[in-house]
ModelCIF file with pLDDT and N, C-alpha, C, O atoms, coordinates in Angstrom:
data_MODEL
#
_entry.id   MODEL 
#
_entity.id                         1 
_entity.type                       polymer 
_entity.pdbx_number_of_molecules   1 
#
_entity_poly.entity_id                      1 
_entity_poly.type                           'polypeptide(L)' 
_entity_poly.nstd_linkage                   no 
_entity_poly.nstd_monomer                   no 
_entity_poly.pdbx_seq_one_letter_code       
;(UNK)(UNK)(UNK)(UNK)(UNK)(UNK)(UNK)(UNK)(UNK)(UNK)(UNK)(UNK)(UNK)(UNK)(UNK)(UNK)
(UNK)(UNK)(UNK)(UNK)(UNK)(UNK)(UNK)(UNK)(UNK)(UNK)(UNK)(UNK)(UNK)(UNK)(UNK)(UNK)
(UNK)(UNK)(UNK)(UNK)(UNK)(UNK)(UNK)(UNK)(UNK)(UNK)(UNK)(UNK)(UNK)(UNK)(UNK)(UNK)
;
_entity_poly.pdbx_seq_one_letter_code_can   XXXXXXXXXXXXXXXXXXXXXXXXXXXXXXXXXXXXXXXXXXXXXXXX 
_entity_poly.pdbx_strand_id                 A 
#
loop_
_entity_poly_seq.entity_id 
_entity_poly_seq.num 
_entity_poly_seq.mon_id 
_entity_poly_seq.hetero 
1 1  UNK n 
1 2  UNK n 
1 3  UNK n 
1 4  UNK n 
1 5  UNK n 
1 6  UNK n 
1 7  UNK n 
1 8  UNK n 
1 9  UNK n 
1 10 UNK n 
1 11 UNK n 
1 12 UNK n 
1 13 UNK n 
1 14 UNK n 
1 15 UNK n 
1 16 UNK n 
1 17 UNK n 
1 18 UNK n 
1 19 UNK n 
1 20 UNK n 
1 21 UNK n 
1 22 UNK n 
1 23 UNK n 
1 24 UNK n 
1 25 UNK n 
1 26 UNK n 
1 27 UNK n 
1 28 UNK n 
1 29 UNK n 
1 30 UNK n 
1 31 UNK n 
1 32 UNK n 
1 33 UNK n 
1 34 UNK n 
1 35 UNK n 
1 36 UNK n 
1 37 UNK n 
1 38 UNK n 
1 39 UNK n 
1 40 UNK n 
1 41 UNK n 
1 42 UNK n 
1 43 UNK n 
1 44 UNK n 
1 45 UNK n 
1 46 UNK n 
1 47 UNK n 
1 48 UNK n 
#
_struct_asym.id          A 
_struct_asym.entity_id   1 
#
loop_
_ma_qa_metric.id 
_ma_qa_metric.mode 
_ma_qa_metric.name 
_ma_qa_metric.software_group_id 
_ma_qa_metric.type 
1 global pLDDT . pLDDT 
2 local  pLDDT . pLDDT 
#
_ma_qa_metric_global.metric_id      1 
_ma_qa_metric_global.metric_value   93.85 
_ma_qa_metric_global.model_id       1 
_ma_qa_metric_global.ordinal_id     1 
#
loop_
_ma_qa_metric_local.label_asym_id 
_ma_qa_metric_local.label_comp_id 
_ma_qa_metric_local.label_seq_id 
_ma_qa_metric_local.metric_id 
_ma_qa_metric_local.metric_value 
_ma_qa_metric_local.model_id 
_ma_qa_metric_local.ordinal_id 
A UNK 1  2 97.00 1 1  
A UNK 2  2 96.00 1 2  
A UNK 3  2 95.00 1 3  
A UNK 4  2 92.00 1 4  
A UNK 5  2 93.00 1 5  
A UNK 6  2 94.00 1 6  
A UNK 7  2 95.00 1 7  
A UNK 8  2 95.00 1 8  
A UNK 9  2 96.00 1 9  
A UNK 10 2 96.00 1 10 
A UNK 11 2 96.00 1 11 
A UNK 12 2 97.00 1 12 
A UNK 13 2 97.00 1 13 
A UNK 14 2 97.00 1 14 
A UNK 15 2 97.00 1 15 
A UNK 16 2 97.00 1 16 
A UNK 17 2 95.00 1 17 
A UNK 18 2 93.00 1 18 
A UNK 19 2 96.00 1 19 
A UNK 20 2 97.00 1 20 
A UNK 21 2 97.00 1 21 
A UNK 22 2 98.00 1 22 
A UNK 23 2 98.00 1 23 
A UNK 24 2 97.00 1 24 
A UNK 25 2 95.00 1 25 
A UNK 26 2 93.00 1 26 
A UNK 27 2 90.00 1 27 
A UNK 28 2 87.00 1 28 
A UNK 29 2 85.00 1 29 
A UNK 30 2 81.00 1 30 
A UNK 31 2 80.00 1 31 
A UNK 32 2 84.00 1 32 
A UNK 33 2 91.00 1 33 
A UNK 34 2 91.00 1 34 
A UNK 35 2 92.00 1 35 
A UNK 36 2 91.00 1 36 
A UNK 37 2 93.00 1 37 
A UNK 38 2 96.00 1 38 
A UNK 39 2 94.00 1 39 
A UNK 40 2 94.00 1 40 
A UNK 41 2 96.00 1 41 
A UNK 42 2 97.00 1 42 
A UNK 43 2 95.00 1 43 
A UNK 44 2 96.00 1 44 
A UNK 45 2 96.00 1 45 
A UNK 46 2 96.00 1 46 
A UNK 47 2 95.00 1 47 
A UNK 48 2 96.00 1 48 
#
loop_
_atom_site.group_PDB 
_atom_site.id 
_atom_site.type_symbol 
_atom_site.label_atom_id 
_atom_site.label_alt_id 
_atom_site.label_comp_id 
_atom_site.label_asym_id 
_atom_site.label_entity_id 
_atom_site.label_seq_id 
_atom_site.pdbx_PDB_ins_code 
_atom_site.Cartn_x 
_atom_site.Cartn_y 
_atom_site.Cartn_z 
_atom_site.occupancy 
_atom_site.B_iso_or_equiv 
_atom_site.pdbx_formal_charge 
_atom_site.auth_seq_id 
_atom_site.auth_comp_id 
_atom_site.auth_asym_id 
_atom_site.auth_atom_id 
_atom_site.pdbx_PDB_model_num 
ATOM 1   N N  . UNK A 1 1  ? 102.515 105.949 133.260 1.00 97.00 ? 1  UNK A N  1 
ATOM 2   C CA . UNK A 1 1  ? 102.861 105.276 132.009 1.00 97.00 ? 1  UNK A CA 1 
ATOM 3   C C  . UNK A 1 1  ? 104.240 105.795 131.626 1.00 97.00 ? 1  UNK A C  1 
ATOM 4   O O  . UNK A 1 1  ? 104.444 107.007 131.687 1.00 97.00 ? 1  UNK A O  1 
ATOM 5   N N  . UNK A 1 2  ? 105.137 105.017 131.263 1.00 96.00 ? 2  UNK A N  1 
ATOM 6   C CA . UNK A 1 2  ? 106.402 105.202 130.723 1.00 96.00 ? 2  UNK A CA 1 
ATOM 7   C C  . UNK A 1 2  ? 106.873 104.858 129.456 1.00 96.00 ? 2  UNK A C  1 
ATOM 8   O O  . UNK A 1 2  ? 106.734 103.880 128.721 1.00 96.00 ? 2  UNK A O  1 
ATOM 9   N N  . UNK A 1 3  ? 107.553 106.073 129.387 1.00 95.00 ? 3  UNK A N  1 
ATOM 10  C CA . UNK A 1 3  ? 108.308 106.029 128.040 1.00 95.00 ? 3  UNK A CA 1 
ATOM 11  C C  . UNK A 1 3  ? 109.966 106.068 127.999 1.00 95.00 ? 3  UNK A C  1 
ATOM 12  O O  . UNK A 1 3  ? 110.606 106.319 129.020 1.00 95.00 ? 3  UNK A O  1 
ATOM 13  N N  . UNK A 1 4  ? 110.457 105.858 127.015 1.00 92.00 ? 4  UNK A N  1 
ATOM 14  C CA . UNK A 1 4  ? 111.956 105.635 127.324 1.00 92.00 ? 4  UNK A CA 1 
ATOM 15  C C  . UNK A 1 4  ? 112.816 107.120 126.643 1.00 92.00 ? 4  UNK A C  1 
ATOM 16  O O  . UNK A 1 4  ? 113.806 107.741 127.032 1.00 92.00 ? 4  UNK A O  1 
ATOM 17  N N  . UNK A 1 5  ? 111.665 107.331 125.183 1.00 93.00 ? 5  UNK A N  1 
ATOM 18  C CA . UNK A 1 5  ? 111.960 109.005 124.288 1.00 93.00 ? 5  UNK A CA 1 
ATOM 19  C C  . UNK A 1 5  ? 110.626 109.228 124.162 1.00 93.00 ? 5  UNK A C  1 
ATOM 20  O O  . UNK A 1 5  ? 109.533 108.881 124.610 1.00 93.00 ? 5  UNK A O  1 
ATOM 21  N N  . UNK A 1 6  ? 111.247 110.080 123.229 1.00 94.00 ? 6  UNK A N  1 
ATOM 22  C CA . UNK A 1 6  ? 109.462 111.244 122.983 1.00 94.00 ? 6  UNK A CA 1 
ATOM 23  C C  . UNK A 1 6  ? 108.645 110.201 122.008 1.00 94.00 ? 6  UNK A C  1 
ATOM 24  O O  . UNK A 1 6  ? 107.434 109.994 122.092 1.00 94.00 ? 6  UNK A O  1 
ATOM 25  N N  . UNK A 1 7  ? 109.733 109.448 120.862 1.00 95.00 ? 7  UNK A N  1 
ATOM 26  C CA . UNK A 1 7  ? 108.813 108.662 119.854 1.00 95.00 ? 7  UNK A CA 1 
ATOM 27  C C  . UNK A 1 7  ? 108.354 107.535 120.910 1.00 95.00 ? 7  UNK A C  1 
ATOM 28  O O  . UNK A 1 7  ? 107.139 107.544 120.712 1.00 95.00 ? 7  UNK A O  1 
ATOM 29  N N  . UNK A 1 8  ? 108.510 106.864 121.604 1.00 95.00 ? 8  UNK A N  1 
ATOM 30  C CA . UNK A 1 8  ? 107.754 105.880 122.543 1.00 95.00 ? 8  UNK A CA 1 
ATOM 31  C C  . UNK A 1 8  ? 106.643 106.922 123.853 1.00 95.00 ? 8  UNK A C  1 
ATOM 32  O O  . UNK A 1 8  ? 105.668 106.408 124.401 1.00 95.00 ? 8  UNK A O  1 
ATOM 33  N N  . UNK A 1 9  ? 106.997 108.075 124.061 1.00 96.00 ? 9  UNK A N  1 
ATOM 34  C CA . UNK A 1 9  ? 105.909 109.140 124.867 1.00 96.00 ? 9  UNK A CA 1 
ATOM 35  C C  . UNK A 1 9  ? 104.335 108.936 123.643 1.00 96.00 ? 9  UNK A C  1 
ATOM 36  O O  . UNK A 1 9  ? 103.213 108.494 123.895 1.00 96.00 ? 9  UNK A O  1 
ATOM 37  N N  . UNK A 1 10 ? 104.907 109.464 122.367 1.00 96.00 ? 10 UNK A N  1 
ATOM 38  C CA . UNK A 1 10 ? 103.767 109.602 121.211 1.00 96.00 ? 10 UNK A CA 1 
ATOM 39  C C  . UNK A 1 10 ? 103.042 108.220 120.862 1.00 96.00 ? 10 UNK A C  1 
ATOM 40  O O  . UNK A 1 10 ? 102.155 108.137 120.014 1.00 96.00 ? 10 UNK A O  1 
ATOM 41  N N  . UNK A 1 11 ? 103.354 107.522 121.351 1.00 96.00 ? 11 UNK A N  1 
ATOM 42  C CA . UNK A 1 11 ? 103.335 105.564 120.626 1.00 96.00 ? 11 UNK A CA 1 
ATOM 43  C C  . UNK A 1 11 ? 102.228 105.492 122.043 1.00 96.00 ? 11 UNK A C  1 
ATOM 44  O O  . UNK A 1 11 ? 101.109 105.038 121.806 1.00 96.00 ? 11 UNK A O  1 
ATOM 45  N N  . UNK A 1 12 ? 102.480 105.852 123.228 1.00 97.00 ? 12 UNK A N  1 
ATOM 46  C CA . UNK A 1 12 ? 102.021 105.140 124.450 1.00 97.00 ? 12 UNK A CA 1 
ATOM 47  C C  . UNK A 1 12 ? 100.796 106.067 125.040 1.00 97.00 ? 12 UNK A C  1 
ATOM 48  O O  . UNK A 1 12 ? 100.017 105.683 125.913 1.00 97.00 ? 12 UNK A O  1 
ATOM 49  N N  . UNK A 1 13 ? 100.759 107.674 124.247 1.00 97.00 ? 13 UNK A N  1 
ATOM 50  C CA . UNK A 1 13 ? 99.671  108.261 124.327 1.00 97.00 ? 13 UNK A CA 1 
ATOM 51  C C  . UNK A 1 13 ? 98.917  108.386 123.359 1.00 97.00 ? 13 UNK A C  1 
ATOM 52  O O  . UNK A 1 13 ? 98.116  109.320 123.390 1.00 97.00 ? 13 UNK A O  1 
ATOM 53  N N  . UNK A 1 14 ? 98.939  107.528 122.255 1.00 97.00 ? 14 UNK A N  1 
ATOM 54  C CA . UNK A 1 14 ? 98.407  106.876 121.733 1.00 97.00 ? 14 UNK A CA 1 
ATOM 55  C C  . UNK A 1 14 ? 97.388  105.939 121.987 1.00 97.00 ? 14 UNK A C  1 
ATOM 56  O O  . UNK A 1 14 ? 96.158  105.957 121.933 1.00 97.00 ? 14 UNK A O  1 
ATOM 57  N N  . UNK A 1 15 ? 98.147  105.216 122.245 1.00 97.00 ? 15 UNK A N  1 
ATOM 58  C CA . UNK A 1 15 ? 97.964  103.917 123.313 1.00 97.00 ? 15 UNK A CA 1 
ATOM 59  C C  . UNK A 1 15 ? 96.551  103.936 124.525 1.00 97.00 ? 15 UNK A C  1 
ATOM 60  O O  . UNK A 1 15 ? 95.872  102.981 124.902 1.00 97.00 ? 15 UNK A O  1 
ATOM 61  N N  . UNK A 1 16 ? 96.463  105.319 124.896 1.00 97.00 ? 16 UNK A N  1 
ATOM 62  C CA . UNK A 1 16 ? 95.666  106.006 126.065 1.00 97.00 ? 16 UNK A CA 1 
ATOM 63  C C  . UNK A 1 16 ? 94.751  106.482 125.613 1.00 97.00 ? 16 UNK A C  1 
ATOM 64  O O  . UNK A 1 16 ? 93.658  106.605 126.166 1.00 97.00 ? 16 UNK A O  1 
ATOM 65  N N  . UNK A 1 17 ? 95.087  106.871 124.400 1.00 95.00 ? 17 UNK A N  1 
ATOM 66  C CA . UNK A 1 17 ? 93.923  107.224 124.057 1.00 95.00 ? 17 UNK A CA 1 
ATOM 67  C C  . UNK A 1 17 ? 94.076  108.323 124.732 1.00 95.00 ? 17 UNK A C  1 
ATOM 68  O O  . UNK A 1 17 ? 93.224  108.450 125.612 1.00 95.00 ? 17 UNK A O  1 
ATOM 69  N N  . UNK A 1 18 ? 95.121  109.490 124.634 1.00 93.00 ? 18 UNK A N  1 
ATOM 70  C CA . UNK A 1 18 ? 95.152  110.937 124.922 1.00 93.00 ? 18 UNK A CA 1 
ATOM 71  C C  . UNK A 1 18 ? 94.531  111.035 126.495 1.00 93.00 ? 18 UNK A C  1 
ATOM 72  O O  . UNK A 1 18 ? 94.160  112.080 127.030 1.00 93.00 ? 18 UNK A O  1 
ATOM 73  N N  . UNK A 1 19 ? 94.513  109.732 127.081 1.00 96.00 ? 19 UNK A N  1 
ATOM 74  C CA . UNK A 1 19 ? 93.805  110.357 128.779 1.00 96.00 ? 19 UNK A CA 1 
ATOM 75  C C  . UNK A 1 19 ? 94.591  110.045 129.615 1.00 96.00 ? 19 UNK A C  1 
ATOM 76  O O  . UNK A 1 19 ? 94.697  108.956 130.179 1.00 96.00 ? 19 UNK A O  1 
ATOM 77  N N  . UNK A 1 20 ? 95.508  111.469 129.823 1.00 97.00 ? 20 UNK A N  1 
ATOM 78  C CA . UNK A 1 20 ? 96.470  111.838 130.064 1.00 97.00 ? 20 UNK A CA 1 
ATOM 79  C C  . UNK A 1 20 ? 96.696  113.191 130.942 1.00 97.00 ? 20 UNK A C  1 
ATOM 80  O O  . UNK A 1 20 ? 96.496  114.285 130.415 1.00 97.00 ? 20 UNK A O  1 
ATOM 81  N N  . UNK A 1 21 ? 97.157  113.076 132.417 1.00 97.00 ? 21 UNK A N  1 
ATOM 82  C CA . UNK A 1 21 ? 96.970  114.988 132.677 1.00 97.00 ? 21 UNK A CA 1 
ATOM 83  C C  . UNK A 1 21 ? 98.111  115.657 132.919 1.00 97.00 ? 21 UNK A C  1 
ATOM 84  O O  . UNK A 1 21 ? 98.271  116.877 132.884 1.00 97.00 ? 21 UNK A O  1 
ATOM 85  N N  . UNK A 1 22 ? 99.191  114.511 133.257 1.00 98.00 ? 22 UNK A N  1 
ATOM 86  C CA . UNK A 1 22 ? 100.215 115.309 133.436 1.00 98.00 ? 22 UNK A CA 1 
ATOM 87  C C  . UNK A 1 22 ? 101.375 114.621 132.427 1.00 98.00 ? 22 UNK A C  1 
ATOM 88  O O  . UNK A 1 22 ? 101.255 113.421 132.179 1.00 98.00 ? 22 UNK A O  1 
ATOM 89  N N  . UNK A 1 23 ? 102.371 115.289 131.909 1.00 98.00 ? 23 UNK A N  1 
ATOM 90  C CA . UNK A 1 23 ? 103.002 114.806 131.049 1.00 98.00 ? 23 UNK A CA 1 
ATOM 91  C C  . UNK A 1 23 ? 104.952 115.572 131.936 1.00 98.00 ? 23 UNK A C  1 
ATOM 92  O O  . UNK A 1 23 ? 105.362 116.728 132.038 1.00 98.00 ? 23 UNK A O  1 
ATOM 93  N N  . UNK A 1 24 ? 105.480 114.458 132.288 1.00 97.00 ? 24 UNK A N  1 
ATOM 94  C CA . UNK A 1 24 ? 106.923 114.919 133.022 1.00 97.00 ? 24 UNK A CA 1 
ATOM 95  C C  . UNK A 1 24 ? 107.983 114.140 131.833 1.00 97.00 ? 24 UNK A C  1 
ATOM 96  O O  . UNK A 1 24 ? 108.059 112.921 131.678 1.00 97.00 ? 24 UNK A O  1 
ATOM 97  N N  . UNK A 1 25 ? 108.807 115.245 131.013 1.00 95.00 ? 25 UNK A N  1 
ATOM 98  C CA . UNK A 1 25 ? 109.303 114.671 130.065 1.00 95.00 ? 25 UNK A CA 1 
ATOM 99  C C  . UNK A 1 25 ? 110.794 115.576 130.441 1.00 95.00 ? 25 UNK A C  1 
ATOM 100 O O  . UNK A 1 25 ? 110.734 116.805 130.470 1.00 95.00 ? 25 UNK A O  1 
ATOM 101 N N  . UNK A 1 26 ? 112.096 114.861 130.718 1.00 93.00 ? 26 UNK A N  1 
ATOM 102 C CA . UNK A 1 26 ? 112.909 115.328 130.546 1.00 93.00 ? 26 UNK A CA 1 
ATOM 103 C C  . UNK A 1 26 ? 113.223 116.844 128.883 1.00 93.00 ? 26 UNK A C  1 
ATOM 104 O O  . UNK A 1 26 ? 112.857 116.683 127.718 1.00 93.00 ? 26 UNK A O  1 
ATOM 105 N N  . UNK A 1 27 ? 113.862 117.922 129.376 1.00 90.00 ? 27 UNK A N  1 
ATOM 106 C CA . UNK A 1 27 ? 114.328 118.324 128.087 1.00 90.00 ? 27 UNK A CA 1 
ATOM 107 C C  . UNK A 1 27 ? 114.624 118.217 127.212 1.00 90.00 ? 27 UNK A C  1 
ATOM 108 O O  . UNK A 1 27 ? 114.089 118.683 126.205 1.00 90.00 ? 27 UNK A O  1 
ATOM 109 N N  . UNK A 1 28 ? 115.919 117.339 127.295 1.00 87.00 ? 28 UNK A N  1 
ATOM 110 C CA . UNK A 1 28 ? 116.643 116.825 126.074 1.00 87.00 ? 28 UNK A CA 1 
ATOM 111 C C  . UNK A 1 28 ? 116.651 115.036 126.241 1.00 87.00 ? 28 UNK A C  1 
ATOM 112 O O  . UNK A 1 28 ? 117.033 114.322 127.168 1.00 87.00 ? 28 UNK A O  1 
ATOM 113 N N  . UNK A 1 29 ? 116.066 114.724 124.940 1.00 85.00 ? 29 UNK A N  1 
ATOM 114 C CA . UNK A 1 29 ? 116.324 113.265 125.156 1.00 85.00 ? 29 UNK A CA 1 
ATOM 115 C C  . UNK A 1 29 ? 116.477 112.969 123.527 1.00 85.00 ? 29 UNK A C  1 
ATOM 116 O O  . UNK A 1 29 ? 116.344 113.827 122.655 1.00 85.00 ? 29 UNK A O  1 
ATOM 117 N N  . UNK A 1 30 ? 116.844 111.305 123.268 1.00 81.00 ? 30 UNK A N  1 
ATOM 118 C CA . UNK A 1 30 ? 116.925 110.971 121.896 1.00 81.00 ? 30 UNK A CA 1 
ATOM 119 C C  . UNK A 1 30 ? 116.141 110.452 120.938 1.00 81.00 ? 30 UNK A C  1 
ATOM 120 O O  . UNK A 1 30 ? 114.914 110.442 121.034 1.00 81.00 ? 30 UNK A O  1 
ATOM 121 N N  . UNK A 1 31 ? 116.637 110.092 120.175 1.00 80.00 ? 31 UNK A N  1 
ATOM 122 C CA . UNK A 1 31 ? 115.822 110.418 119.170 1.00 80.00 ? 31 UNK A CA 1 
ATOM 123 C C  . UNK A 1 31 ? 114.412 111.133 118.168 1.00 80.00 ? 31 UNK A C  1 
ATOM 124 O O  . UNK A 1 31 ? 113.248 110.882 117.857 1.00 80.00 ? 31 UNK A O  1 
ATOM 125 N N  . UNK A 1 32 ? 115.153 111.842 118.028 1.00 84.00 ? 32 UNK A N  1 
ATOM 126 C CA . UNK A 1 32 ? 114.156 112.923 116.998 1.00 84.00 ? 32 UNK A CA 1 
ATOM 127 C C  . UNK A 1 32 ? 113.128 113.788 117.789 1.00 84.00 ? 32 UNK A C  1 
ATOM 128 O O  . UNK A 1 32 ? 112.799 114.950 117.548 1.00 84.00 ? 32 UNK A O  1 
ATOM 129 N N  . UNK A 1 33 ? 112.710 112.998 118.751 1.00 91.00 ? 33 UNK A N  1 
ATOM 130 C CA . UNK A 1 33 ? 111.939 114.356 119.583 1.00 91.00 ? 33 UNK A CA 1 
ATOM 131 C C  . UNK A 1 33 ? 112.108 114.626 121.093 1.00 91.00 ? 33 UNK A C  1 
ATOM 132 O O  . UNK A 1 33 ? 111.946 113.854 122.038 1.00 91.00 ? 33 UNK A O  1 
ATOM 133 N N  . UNK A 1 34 ? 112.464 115.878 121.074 1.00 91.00 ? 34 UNK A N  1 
ATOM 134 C CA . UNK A 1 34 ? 112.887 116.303 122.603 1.00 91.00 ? 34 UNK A CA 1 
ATOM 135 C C  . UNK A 1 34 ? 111.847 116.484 123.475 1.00 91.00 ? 34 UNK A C  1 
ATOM 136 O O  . UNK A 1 34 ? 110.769 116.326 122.901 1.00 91.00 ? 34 UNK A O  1 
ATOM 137 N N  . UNK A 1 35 ? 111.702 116.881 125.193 1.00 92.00 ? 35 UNK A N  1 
ATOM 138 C CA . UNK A 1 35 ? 110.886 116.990 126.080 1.00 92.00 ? 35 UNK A CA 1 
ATOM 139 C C  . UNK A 1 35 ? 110.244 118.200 125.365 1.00 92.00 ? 35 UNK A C  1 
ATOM 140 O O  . UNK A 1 35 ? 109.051 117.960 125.181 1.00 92.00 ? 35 UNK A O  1 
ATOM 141 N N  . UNK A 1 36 ? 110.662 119.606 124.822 1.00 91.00 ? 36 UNK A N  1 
ATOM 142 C CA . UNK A 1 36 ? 109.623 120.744 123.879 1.00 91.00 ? 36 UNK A CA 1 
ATOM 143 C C  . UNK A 1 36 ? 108.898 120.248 122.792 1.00 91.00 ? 36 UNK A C  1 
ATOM 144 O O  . UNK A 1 36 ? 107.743 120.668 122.732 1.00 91.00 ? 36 UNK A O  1 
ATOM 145 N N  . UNK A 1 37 ? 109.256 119.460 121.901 1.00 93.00 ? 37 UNK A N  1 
ATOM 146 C CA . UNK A 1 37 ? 108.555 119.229 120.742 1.00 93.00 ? 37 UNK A CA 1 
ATOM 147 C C  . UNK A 1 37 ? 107.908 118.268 121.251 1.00 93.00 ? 37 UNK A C  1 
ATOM 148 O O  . UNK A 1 37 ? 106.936 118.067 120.523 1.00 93.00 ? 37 UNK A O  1 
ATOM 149 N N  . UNK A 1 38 ? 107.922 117.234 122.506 1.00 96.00 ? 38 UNK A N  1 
ATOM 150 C CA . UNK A 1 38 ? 106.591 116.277 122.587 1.00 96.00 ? 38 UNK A CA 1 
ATOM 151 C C  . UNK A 1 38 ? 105.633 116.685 123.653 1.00 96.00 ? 38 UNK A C  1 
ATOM 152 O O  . UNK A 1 38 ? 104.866 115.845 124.123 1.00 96.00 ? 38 UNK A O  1 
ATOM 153 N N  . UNK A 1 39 ? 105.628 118.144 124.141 1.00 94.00 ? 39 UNK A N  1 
ATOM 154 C CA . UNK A 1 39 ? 105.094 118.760 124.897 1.00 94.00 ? 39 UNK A CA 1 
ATOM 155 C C  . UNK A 1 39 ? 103.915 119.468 124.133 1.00 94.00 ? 39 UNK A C  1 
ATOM 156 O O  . UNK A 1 39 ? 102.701 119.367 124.306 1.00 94.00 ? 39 UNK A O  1 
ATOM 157 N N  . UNK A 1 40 ? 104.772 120.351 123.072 1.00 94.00 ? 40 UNK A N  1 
ATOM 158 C CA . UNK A 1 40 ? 104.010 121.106 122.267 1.00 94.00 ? 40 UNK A CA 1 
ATOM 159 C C  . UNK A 1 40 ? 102.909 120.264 121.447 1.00 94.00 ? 40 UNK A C  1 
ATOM 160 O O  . UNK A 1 40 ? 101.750 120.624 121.241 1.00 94.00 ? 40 UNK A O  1 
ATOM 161 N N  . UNK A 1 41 ? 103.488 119.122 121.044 1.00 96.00 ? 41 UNK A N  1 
ATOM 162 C CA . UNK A 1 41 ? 102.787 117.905 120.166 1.00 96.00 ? 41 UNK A CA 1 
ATOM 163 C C  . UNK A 1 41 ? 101.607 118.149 120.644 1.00 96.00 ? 41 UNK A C  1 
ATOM 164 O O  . UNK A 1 41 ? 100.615 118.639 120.104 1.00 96.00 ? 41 UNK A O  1 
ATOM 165 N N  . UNK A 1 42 ? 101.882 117.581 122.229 1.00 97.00 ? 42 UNK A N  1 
ATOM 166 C CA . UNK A 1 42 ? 100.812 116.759 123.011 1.00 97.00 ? 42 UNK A CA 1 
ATOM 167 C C  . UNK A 1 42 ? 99.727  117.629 123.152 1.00 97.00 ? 42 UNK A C  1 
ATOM 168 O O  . UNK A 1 42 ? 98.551  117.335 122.936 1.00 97.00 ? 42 UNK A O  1 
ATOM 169 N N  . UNK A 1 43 ? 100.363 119.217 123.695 1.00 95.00 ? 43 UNK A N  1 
ATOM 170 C CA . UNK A 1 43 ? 99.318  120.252 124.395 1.00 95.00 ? 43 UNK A CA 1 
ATOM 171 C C  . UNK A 1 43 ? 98.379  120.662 122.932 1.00 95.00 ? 43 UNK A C  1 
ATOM 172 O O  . UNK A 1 43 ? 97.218  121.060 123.034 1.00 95.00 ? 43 UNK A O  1 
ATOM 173 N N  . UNK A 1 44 ? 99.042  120.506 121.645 1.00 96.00 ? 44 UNK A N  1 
ATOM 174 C CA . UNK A 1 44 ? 98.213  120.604 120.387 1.00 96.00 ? 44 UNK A CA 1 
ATOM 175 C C  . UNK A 1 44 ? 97.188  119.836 120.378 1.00 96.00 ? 44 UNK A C  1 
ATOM 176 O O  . UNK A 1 44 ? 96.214  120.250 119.750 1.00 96.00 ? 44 UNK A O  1 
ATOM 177 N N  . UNK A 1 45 ? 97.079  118.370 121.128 1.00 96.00 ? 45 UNK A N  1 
ATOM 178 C CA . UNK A 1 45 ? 95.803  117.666 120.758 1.00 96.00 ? 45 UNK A CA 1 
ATOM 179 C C  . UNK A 1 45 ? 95.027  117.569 122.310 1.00 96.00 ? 45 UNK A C  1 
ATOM 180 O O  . UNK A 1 45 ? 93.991  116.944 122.536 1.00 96.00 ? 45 UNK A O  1 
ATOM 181 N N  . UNK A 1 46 ? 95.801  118.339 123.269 1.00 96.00 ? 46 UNK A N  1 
ATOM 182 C CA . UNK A 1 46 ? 94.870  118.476 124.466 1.00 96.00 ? 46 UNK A CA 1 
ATOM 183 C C  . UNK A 1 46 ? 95.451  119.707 125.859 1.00 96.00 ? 46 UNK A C  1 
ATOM 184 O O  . UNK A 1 46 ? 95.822  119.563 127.024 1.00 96.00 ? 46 UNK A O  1 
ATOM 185 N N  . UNK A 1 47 ? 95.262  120.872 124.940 1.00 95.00 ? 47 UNK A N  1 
ATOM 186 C CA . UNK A 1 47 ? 95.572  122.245 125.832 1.00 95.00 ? 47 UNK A CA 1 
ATOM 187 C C  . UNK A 1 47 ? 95.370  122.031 127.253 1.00 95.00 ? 47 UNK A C  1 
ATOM 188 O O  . UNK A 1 47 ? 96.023  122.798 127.961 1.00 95.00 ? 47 UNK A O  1 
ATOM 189 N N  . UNK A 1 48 ? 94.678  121.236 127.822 1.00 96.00 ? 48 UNK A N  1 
ATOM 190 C CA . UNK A 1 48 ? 94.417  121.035 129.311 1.00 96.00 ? 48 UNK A CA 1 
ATOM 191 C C  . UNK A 1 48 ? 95.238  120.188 129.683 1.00 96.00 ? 48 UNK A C  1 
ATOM 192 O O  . UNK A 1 48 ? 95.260  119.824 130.859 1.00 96.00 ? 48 UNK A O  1 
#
């Protein structure tokens, strides 16, 4: 599943309904949330 930034990563694992195992997010990308803050997001609503 693809995303283009972190706010379309959060929109599309959404979308999944969090069933999700691997998450490959560049570092730095735009708008408002980077590859750390949609990592941390994510691993907050599923540590595995």
């Amino acid at each position: 599943a693809e995303a283009s930034d972190g706010l379309e990563a959060l929109r599309v694992w959404a979308e999944l309904g969090g069933q999700v195992d691997l998450l490959l997010t560049d570092v730095v990308m735009p708008h408002g949330v980077n590859g750390r803050e949609l990592a941390a997001q994510l691993l907050e609503r599923s540590p595995a």
